[in-house]
Structure formats: C-alpha cells, structure tokens
Protein backbone atom coordinates (compact mmCIF):
# COMPACT_ATOMS: atom_id res chain seq x y z
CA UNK A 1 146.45 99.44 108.08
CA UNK A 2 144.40 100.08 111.23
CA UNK A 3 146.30 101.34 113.84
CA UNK A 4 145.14 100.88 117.61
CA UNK A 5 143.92 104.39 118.04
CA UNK A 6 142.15 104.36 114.87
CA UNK A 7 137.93 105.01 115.35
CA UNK A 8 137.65 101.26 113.77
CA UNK A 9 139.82 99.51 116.36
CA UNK A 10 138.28 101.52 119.01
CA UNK A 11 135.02 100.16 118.35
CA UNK A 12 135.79 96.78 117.56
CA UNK A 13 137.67 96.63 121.00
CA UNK A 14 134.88 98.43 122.46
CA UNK A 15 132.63 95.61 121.22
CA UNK A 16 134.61 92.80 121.84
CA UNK A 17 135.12 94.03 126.07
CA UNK A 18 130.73 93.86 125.54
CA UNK A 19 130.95 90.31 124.11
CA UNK A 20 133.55 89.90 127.59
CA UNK A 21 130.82 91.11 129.38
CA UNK A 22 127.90 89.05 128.00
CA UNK A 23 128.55 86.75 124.82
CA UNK A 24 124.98 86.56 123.57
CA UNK A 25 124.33 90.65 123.45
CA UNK A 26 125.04 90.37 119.50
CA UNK A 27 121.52 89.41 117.91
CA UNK A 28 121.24 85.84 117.06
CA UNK A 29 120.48 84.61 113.68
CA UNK A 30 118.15 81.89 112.58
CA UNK A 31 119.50 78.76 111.53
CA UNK A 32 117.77 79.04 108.48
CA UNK A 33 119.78 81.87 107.86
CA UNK A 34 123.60 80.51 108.14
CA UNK A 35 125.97 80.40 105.64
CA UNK A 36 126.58 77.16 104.45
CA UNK A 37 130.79 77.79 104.76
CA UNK A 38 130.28 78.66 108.64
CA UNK A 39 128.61 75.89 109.07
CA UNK A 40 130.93 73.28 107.17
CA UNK A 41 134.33 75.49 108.10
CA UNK A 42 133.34 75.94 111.60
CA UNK A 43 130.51 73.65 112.41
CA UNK A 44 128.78 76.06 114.67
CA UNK A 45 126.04 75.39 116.41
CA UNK A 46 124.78 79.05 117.08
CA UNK A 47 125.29 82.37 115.58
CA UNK A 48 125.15 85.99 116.68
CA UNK A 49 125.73 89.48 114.80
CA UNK A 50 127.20 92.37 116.48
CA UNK A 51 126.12 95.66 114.56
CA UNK A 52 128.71 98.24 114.49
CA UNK A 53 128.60 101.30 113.13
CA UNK A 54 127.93 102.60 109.27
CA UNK A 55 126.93 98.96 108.31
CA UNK A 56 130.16 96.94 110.07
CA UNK A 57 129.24 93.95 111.39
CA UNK A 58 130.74 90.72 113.83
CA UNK A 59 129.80 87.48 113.13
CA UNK A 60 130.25 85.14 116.06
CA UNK A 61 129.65 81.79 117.84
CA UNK A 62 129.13 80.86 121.63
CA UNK A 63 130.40 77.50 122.82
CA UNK A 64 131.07 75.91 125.87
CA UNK A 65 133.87 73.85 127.17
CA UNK A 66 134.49 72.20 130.30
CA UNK A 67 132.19 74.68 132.04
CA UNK A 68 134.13 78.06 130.03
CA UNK A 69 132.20 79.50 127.99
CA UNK A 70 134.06 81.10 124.76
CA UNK A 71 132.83 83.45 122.04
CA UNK A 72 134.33 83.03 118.84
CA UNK A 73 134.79 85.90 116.39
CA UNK A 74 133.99 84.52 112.54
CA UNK A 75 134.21 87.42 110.36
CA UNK A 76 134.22 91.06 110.06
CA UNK A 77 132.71 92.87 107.55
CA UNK A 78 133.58 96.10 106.44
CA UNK A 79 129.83 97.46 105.01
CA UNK A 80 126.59 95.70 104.90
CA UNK A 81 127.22 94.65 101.31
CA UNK A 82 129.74 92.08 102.47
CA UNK A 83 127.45 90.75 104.98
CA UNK A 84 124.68 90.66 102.27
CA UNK A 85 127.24 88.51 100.22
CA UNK A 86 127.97 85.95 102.54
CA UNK A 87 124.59 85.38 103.50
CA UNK A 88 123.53 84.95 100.33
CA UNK A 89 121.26 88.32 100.03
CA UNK A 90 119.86 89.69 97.37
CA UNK A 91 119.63 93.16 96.84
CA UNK A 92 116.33 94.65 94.59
C-alpha cells in the first residue's frame, strides 16, 4: 500500500505539481510509437512520458477544452519492463 509519505508518492506528487506547472515537460512520443489500447480506450491525440526514478514511468495526454488545458494521467508503471510491455518492446 503506498502511503503519502512513502519515497514513491513523494515523487509521483512531485511530478504531477511539474505537469501543474507545464503539461508538455514529459517527453513526447511518436505516434508511431502508441499503443494501440491508448489509442482505442482513450483516443488520444498526443502522448508524453514522464521518467521517474529506477525505471518508473507516467504516461500522459494533453487536451484542451473550452480554452483549459488538462493533462491526463494514463498509466503508471512500476519498472521499465512494464513500459516495454505495453509498448510492445522487445527485449534482445
């Protein structure tokens, strides 16, 4: 269970007051590169990453509405394996 003093929650607060800040400071990912579910659960029509640390990673979209601009938190993933998973990585 994370707890809110926890190093995890810390840093995923920590990065989610950044995305507050400025909603594109994740790195954004080529469309060639998107998950087929995000796109058919979710129909985005952008996608970032936020690196945290030891391989955890945000996914995220950016949208607009009536002028507010909202960032939408996808997934977390726990270790770069997961993230290599969804995106349909292979690892050699």
């Amino acid at each position: 269970m994370l707890t809110k003093s926890s190093d995890l929650s810390l840093e995923i607060n920590g990065a989610l007051d950044m995305l507050k800040e400025n909603c594109e400071r994740g790195d954004k990912i080529p469309m060639d590169r998107w998950p087929r579910y995000y796109v058919q659960k979710f129909n985005i029509q952008n996608l970032f990453r936020f690196e945290l640390r030891d391989g955890r990673r945000l996914t995220y979209t950016v949208y607009s509405v009536s002028g507010i601009t909202y960032c939408n938190i996808l997934e977390f993933f726990q270790n770069h394996k997961e993230y290599e998973k969804r995106f349909g990585y292979r690892s050699f």
